[in-house]
C-alpha atoms as a PDB file:
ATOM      1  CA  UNK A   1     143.424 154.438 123.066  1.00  0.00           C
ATOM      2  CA  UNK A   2     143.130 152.272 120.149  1.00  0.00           C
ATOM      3  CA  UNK A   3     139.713 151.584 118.361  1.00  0.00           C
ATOM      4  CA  UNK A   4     138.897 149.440 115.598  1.00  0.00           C
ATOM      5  CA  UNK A   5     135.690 147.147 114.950  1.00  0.00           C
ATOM      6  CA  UNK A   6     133.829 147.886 118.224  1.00  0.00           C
ATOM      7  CA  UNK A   7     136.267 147.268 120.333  1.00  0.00           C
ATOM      8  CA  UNK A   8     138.264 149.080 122.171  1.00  0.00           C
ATOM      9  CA  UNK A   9     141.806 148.458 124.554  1.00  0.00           C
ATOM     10  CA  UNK A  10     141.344 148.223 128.474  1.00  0.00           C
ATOM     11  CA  UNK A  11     143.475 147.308 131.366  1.00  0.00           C
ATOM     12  CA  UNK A  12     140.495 145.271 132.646  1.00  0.00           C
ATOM     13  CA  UNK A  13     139.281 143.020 130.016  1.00  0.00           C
ATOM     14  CA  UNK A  14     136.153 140.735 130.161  1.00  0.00           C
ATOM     15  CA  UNK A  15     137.996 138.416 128.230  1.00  0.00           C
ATOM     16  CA  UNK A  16     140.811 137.057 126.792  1.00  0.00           C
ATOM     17  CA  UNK A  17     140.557 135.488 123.340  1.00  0.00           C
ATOM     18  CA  UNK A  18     142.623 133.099 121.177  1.00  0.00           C
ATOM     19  CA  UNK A  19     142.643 133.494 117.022  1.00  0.00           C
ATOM     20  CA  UNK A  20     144.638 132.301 114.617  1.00  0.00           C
ATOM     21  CA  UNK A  21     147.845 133.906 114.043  1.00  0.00           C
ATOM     22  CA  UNK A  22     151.564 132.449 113.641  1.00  0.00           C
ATOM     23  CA  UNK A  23     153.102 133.983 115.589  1.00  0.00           C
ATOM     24  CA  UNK A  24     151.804 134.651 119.050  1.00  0.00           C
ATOM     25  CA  UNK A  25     154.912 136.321 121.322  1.00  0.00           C
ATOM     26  CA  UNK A  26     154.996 134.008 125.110  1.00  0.00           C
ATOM     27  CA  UNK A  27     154.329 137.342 126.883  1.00  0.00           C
ATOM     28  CA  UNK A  28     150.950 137.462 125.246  1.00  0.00           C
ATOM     29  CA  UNK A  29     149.941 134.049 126.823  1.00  0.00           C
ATOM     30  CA  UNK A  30     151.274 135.646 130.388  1.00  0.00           C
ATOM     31  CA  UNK A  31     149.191 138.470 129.964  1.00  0.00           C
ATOM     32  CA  UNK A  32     146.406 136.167 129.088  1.00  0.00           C
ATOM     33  CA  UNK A  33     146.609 134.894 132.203  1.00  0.00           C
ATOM     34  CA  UNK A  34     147.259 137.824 134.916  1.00  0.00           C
ATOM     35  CA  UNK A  35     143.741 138.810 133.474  1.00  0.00           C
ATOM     36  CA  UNK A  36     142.346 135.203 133.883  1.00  0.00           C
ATOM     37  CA  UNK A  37     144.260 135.035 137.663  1.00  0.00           C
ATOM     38  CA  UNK A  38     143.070 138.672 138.372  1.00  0.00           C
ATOM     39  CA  UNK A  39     139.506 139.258 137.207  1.00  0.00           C
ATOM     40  CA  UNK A  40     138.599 135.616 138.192  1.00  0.00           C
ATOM     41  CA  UNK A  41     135.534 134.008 136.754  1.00  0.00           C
ATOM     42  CA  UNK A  42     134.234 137.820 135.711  1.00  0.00           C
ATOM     43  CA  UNK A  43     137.368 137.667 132.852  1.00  0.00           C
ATOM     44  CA  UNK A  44     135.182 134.573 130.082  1.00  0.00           C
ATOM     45  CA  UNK A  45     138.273 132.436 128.519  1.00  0.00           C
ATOM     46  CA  UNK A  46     137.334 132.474 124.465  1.00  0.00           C
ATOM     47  CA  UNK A  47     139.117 130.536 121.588  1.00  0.00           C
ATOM     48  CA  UNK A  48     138.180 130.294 118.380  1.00  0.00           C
ATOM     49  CA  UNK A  49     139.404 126.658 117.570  1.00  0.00           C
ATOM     50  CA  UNK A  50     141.323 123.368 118.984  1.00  0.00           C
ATOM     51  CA  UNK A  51     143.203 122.827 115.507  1.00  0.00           C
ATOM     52  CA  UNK A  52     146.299 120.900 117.046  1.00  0.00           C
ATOM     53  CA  UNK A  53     148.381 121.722 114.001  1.00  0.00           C
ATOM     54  CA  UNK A  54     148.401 123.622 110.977  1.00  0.00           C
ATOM     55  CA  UNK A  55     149.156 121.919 107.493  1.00  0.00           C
ATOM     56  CA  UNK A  56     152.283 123.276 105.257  1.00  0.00           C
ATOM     57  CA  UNK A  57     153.410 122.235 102.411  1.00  0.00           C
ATOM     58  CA  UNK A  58     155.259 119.301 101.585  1.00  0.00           C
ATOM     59  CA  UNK A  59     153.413 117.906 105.016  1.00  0.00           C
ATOM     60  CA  UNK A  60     155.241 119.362 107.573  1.00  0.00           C
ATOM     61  CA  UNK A  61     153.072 121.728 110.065  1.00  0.00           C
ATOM     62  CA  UNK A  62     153.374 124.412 112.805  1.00  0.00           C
ATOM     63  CA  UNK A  63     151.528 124.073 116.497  1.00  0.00           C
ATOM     64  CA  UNK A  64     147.597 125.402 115.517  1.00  0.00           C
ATOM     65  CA  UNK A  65     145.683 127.683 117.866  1.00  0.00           C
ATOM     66  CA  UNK A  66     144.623 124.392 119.759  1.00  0.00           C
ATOM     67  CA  UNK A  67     147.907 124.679 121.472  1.00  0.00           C
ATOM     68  CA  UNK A  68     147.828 128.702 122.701  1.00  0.00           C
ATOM     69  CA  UNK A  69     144.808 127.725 124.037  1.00  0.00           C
ATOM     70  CA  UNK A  70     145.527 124.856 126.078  1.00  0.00           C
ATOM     71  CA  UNK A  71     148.654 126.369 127.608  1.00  0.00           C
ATOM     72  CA  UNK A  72     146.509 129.152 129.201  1.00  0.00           C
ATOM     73  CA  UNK A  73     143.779 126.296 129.446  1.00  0.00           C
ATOM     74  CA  UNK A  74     146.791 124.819 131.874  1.00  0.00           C
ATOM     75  CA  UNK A  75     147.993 127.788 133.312  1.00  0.00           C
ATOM     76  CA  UNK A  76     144.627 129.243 134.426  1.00  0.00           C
ATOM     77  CA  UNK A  77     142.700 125.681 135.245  1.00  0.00           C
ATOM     78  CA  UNK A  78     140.179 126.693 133.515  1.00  0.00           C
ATOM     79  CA  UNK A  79     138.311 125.650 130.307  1.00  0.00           C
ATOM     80  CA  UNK A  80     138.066 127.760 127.244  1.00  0.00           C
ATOM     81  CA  UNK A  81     134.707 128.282 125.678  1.00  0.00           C
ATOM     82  CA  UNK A  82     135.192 127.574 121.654  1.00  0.00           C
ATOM     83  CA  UNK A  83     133.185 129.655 119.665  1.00  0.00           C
ATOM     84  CA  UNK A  84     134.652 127.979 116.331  1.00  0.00           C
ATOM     85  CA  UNK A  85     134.488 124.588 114.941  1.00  0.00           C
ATOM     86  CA  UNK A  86     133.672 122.177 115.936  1.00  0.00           C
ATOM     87  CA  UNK A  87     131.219 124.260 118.644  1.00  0.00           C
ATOM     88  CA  UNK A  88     128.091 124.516 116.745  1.00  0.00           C
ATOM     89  CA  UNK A  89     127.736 128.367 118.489  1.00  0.00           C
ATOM     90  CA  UNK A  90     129.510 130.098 115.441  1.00  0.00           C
ATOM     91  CA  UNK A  91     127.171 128.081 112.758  1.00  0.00           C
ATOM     92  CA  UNK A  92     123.946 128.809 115.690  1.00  0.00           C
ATOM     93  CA  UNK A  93     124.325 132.636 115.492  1.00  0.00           C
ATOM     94  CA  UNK A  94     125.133 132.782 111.633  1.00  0.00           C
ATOM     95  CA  UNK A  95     122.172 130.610 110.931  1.00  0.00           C
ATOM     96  CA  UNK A  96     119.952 132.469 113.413  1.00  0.00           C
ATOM     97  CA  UNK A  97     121.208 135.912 111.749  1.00  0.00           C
ATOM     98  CA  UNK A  98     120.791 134.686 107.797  1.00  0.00           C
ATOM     99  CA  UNK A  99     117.638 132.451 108.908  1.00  0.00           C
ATOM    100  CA  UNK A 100     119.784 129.521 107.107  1.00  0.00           C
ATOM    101  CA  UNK A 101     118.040 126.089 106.326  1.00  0.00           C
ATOM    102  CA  UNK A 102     120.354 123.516 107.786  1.00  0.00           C
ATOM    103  CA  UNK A 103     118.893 120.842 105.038  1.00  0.00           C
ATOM    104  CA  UNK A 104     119.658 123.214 101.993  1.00  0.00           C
ATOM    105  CA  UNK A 105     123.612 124.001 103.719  1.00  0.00           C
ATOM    106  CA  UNK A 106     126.427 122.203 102.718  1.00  0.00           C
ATOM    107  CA  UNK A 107     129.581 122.258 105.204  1.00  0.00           C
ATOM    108  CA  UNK A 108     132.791 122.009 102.761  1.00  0.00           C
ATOM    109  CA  UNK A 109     135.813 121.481 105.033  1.00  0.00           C
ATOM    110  CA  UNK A 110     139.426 119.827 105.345  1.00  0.00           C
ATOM    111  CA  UNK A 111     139.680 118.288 108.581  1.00  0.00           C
ATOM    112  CA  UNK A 112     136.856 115.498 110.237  1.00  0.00           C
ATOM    113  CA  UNK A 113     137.196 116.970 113.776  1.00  0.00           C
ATOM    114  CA  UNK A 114     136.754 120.355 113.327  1.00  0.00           C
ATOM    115  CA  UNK A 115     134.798 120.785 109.805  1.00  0.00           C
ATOM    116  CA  UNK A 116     133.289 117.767 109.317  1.00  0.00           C
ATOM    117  CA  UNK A 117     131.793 117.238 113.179  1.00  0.00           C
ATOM    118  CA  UNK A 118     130.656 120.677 113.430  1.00  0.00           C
ATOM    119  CA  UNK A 119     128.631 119.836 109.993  1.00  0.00           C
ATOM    120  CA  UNK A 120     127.124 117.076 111.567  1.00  0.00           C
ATOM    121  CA  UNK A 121     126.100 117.726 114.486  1.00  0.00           C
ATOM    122  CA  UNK A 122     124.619 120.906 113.375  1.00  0.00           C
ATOM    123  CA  UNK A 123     122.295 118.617 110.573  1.00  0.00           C
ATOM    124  CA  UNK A 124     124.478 119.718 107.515  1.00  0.00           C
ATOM    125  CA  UNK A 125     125.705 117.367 104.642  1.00  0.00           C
ATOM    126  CA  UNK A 126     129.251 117.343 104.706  1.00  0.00           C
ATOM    127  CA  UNK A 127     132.199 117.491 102.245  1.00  0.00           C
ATOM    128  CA  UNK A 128     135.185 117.096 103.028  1.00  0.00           C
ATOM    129  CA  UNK A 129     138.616 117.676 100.696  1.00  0.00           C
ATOM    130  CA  UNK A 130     141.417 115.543 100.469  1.00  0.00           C
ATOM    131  CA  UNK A 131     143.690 118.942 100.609  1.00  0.00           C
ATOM    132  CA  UNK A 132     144.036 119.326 103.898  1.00  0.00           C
ATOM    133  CA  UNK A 133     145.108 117.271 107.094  1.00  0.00           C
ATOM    134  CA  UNK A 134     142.549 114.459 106.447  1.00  0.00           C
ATOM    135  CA  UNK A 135     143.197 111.072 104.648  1.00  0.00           C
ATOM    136  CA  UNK A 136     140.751 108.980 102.693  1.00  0.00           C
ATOM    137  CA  UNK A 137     142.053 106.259 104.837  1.00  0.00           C
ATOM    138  CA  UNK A 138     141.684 107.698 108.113  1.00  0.00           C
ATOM    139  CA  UNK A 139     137.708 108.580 106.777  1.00  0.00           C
ATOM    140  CA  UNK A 140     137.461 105.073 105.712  1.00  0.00           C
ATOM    141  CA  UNK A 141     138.869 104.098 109.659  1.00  0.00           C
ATOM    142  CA  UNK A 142     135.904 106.182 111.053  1.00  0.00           C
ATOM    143  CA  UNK A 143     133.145 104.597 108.599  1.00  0.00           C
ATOM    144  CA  UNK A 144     134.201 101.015 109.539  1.00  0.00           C
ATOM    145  CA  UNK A 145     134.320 101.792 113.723  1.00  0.00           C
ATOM    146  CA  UNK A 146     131.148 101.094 115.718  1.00  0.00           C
ATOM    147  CA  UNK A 147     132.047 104.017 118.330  1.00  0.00           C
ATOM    148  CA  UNK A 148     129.275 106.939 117.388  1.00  0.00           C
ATOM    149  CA  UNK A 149     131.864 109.340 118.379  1.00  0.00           C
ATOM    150  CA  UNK A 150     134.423 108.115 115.102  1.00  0.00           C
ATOM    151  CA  UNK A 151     131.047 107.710 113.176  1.00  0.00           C
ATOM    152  CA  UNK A 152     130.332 111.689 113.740  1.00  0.00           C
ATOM    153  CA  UNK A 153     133.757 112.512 112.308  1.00  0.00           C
ATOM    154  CA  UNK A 154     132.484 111.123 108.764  1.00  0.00           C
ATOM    155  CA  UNK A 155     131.313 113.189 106.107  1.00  0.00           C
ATOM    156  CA  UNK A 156     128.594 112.480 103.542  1.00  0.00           C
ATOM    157  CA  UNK A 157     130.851 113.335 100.454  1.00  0.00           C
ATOM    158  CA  UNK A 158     134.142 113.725  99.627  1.00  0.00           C
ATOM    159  CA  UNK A 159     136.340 115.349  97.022  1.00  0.00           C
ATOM    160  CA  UNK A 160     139.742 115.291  95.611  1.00  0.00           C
ATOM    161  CA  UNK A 161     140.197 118.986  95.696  1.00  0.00           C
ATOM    162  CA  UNK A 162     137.824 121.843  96.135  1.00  0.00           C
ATOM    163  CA  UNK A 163     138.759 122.499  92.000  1.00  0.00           C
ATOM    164  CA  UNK A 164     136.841 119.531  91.465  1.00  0.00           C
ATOM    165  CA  UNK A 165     133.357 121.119  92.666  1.00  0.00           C
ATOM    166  CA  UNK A 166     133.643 124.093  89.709  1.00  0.00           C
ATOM    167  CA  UNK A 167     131.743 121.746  87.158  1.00  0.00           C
ATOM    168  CA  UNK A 168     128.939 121.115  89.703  1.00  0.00           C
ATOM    169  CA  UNK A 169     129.012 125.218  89.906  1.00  0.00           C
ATOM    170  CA  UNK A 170     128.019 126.075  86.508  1.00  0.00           C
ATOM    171  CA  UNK A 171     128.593 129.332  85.067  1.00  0.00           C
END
């Protein structure tokens, strides 16, 4: 049997989890969901993102954990719980454990509907970096809609490139 951080390997999980990782083999996302078919609502359906896609260089991109997730999403008719952006339960049970100020935290991100909403609608100023997925156009799109669901996907502040916060930093 196979140990490592707390866990430990069983041929009855209580769950069956989604990361990040590229490359996930199909008979993974089967076994994903004999457990979801077999254990039935005792076997909790966890991902830790929707990310659609994943930037790469010169901007083409590979299928993000988004899309694992809604294939067994599909497969088992059932919705995952998220416990990564843009849920707010990740930034609840670090603030909770750190007793973090959400007025004196800054949310520094690359993408509006992941980074930037969870930053919002957990009461952080956001920052968001033109290095990613995100436009300054598609920000400026959101700012000038009257839908409050595009107006959540803008951040406070915005920068160039992460590089350009070092100044701010000091020594």
């Amino acid at each position: 049997m196979k140990r490592g951080r707390g866990f430990r390997r069983t041929r009855h999980p209580q769950r069956a989890a989604f990361t990040p990782k590229t490359c996930v083999p199909y008979a993974k996302l089967c076994q994903a969901l004999r457990y979801l078919l077999r254990d039935g609502p005792g076997c909790l359906l966890v991902g830790t993102n929707r990310d659609h896609r994943l930037p790469l260089e010169g901007g083409a991109a590979i299928p993000g954990t988004g899309c694992l997730v809604k294939a067994v999403e599909t497969a088992a008719q059932r919705e995952a719980f998220i416990v990564g952006k843009p849920n707010r339960y990740m930034f609840d049970c670090v603030a909770s454990e750190f007793d973090i100020d959400p007025a004196r935290t800054i949310m520094v991100g690359d993408r509006l509907d992941t980074d930037i909403l969870m930053g919002n609608s957990c009461g952080l100023t956001t920052l968001l970096t033109l290095t990613g997925v995100t436009t300054l156009d598609e920000v400026k799109g959101h700012q000038e809609s009257d839908c409050p669901a595009r107006q959540s996907l803008v951040p406070d502040y915005y920068v160039d490139s992460i590089a350009d916060l070092l100044p701010a930093l000091g020594d």
